[in-house]
Protein backbone atom coordinates (compact mmCIF):
# COMPACT_ATOMS: atom_id res chain seq x y z
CA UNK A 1 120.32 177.42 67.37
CA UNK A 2 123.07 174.60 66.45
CA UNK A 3 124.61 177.15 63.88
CA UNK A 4 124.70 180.09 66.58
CA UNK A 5 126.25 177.86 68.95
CA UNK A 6 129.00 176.59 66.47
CA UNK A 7 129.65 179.73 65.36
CA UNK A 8 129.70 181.25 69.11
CA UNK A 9 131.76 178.31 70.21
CA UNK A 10 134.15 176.77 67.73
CA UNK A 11 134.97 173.50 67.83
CA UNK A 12 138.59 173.29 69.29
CA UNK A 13 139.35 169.86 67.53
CA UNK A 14 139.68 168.25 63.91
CA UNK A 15 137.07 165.82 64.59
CA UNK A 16 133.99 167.53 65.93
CA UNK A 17 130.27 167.57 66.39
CA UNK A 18 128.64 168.89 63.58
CA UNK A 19 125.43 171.39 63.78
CA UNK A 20 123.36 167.92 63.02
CA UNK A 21 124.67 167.14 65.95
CA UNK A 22 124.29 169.93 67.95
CA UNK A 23 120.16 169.82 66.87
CA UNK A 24 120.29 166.46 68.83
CA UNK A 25 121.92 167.14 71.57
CA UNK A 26 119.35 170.55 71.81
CA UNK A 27 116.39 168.08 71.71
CA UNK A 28 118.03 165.63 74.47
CA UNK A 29 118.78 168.69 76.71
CA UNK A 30 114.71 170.00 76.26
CA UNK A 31 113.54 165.82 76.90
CA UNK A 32 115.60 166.12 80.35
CA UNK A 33 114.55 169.78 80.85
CA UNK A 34 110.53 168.95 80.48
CA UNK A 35 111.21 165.95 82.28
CA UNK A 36 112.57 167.58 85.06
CA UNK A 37 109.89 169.82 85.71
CA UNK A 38 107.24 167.01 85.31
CA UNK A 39 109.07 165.39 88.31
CA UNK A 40 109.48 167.93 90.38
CA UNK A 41 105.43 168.69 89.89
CA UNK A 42 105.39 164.99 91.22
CA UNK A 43 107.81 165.43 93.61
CA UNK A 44 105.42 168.25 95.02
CA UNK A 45 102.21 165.72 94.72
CA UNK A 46 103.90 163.60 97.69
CA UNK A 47 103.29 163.61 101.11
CA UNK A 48 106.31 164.59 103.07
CA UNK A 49 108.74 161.86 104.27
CA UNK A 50 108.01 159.81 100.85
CA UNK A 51 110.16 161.67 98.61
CA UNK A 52 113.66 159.93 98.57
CA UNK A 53 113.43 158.56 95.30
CA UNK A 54 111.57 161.00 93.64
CA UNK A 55 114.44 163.50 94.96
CA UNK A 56 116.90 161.33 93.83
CA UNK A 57 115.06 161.24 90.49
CA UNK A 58 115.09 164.80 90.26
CA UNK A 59 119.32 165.39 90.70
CA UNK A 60 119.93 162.79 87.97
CA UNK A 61 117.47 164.97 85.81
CA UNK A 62 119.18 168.40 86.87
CA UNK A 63 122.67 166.95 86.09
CA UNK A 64 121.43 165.40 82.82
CA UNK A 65 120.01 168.74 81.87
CA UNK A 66 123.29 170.86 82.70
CA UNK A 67 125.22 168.61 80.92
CA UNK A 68 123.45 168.93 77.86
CA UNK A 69 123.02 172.12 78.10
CA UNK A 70 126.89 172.26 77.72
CA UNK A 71 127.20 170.07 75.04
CA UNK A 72 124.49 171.07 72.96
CA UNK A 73 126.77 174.75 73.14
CA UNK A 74 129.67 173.00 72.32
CA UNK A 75 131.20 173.85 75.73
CA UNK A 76 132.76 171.10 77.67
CA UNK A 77 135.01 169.20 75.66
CA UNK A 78 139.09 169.11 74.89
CA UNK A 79 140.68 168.12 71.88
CA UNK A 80 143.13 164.81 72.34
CA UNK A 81 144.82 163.06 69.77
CA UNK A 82 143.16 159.87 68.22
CA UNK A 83 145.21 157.09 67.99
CA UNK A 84 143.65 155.13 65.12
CA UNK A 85 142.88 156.91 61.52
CA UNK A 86 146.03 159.51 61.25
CA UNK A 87 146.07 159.26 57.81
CA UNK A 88 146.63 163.04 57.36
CA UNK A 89 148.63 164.38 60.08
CA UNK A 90 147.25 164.12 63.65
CA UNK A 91 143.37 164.96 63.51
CA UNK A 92 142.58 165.59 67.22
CA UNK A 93 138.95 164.73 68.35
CA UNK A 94 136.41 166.59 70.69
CA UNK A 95 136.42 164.72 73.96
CA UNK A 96 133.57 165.63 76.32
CA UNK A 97 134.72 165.66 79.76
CA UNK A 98 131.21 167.64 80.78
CA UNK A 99 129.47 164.27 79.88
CA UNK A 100 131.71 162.23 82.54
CA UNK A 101 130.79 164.92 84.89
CA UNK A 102 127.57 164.26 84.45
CA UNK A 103 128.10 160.24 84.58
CA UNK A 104 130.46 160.82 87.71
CA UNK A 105 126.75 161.79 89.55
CA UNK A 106 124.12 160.22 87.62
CA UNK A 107 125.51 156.53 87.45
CA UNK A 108 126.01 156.17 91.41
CA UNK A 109 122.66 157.95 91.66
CA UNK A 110 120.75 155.56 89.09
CA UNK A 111 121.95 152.60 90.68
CA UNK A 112 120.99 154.21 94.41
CA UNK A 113 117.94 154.69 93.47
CA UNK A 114 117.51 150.76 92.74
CA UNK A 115 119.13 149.55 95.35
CA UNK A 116 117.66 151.20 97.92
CA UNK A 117 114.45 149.42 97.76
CA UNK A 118 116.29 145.65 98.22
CA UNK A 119 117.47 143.77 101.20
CA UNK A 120 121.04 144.99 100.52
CA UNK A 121 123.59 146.22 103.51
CA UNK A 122 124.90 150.12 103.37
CA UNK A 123 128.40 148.38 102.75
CA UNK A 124 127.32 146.81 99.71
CA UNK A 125 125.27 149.51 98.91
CA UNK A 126 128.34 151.74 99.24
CA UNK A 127 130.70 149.50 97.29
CA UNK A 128 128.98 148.84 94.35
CA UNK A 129 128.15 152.92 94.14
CA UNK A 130 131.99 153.30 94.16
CA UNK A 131 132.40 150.81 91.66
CA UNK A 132 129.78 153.01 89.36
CA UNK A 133 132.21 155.99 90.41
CA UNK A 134 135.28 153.79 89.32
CA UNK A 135 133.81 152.91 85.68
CA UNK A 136 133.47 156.58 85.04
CA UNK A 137 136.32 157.70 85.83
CA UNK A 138 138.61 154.82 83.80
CA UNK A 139 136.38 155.88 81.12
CA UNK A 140 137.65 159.19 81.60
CA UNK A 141 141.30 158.72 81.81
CA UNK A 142 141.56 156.42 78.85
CA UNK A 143 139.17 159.02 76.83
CA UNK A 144 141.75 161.75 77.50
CA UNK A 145 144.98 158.97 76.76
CA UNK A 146 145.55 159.05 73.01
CA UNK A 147 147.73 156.17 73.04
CA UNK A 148 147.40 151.93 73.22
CA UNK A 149 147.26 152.65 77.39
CA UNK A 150 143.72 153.68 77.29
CA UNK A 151 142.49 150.53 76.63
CA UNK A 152 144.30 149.18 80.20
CA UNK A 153 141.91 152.15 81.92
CA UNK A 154 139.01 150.18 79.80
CA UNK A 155 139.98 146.95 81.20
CA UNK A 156 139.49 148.25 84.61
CA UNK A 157 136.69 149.69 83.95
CA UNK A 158 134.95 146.70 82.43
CA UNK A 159 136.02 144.76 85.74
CA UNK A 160 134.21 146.87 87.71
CA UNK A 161 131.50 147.12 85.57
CA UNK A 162 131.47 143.02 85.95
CA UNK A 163 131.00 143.74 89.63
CA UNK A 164 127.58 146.22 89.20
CA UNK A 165 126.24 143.47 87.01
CA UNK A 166 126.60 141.08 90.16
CA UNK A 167 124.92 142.90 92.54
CA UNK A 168 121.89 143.84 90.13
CA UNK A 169 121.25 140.69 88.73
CA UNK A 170 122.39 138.37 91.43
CA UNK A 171 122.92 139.55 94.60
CA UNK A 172 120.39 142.29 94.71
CA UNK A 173 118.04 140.13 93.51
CA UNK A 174 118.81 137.18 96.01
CA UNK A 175 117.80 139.63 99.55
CA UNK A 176 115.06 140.15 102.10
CA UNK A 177 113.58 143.16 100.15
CA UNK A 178 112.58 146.20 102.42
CA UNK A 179 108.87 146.09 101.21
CA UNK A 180 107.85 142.37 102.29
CA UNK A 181 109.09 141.40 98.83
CA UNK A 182 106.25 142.80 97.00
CA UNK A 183 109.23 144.92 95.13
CA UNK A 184 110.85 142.10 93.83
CA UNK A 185 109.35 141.80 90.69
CA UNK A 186 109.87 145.21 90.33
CA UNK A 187 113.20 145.19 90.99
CA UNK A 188 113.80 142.19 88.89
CA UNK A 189 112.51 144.25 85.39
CA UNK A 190 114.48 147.55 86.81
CA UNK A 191 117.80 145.65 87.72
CA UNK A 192 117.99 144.28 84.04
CA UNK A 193 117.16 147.11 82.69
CA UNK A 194 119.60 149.29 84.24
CA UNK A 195 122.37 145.95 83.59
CA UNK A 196 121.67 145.93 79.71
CA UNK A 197 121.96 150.17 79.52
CA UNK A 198 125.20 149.69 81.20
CA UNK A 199 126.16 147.05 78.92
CA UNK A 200 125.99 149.30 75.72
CA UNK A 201 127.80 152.14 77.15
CA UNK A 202 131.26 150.85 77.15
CA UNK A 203 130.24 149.62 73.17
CA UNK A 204 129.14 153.16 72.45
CA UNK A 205 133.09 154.43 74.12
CA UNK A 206 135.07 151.47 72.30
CA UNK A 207 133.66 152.66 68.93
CA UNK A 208 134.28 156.23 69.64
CA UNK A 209 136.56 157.60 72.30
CA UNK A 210 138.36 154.48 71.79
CA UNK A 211 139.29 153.45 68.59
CA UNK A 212 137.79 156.41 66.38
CA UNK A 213 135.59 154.18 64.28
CA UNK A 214 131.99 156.81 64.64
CA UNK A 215 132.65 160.65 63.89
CA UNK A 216 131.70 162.54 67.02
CA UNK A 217 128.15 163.21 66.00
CA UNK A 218 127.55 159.81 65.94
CA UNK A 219 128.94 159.22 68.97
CA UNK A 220 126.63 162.24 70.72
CA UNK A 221 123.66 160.62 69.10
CA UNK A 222 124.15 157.41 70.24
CA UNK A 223 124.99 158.53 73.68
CA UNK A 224 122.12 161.10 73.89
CA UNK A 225 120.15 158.03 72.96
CA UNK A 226 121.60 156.09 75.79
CA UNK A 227 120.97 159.00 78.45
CA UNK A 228 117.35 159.60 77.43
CA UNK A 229 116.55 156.01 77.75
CA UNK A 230 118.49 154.99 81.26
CA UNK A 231 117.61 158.40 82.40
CA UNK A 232 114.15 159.96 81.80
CA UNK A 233 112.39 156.86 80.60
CA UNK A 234 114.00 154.61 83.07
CA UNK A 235 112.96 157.34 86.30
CA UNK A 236 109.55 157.74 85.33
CA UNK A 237 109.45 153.52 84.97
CA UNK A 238 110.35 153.07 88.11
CA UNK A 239 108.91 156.06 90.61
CA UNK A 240 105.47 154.85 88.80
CA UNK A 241 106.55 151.42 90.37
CA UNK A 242 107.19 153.20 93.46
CA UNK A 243 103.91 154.45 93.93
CA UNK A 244 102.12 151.26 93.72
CA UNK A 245 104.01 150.17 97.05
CA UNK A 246 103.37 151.88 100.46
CA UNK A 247 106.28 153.76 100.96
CA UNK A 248 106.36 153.02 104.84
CA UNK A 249 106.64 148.77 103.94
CA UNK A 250 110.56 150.52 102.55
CA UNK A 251 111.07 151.92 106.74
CA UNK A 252 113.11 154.61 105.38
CA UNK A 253 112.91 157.71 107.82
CA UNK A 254 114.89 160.50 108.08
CA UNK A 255 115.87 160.42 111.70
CA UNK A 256 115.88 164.39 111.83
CA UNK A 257 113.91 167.43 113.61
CA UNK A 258 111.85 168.44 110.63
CA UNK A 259 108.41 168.77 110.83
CA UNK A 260 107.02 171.26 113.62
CA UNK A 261 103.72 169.79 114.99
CA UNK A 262 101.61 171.87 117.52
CA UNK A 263 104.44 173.96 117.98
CA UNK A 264 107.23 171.48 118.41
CA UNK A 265 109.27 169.92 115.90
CA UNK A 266 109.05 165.73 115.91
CA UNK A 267 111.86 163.43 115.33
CA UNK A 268 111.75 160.68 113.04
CA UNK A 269 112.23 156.92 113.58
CA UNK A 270 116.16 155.81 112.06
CA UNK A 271 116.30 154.78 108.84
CA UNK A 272 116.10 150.72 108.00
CA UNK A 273 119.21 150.41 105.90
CA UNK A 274 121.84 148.05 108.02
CA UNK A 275 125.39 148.87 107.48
């Protein structure tokens, strides 16, 4: 299938995936495919009304598998000019702007999805989201600047990612939590988790995007890595965790007309998050 989609799809850059390459990313895209449809079978195994973070679950799974999709057919990337290694002219290198699409979701999402069960306010619920948004998108711009400027976007980006780190590991952890606290521990293992994942990503984009030290197919095997783990494996972690807490002890609600009973439709209490 790699060789098909080469062939179908050319690389449009000097440095490019090879169909090694390709293989992997195929096998990451059919880990978030199956894994989608596993949680959506869960999804379907909850009672109504206790299926935010299953739901959740399930977008960052759908993007993930697009994404891959895309990538794995050697669709979604643009060559830009590396600025370390010319010897030989001006090789050009495959940078995949599908996979910051995917990021540009997934990241706010992931870190929604972990601080929605803490003590947190919307505002700082909001903020830190945007600064998820934020280290995307420097990543982004200085991936697509080929000269010494991209490192200033990486520089912003690390500052904000400075910021995440402080409301996962400290001030997350430091709340009232939602559930009487019996999340905390919980919390605790999926905060650092999600902290150290984000830690390696901007190691993984110094080394390739960056300064051109791994060959693309390194780079999508490392990443791919990366995904699998703070994606799939991480969401099936923690809705297992989840499910060991009553979901009412969270007092999420949905404050909408949903559900007609004996005829009628009833409303929902407002949700518990204070802005």
């Amino acid at each position: 299938m790699a060789n098909d989609a080469l062939n179908l799809n050319p690389p449009n850059a000097t440095l490019h995936i090879s169909t090694h390459g390709s293989d992997w990313l195929w096998a990451a895209f059919s880990i978030f495919a199956a894994s989608l449809l596993v949680m959506i079978a869960l999804d379907f195994l909850r009672p109504r009304g206790t299926r935010l973070f299953h739901q959740i679950a399930i977008i960052i799974l759908t993007t993930g598998s697009l994404a891959y999709f895309s990538m794995a057919s050697d669709l979604g990337a643009t060559p830009i000019p590396v600025e370390f290694r010319g010897d030989g002219g001006h090789p050009t290198r495959q940078i995949w702007y599908v996979r910051y699409i995917q990021w540009f979701i997934t990241f706010p999402l992931l870190l929604l999805e972990v601080l929605l069960t803490t003590g947190l306010s919307l505002s700082d619920i909001l903020t830190t989201l945007f600064m998820a948004v934020t280290l995307v998108i420097t990543g982004l711009v200085g991936a697509l600047i080929p000269s010494t400027y991209k490192w200033g976007f990486f520089t912003f980006g690390a500052a904000a990612l400075f910021y995440i780190w402080y409301v996962l590991l400290l001030h997350g952890s430091q709340t009232t939590f939602a559930a009487n606290g019996i999340f905390r521990r919980s919390y605790v293992l999926a905060s650092s988790y999600v902290a150290f994942m984000l830690l390696t990503y901007p190691i993984c984009w110094a080394l390739s995007e960056g300064s051109n030290v791994i060959t693309p197919t390194s780079e999508m095997i490392w990443y791919g890595i990366l995904d699998v783990i703070a994606g799939p494996v991480f969401l099936f972690f923690f809705v297992f965790q989840v499910n060991r807490v009553d979901y009412s002890t969270f007092g999420f609600a949905s404050g909408k007309f949903t559900a007609p009973v004996s005829g009628s439709y009833s409303k929902a209490g407002e949700a518990g998050i204070s802005a």
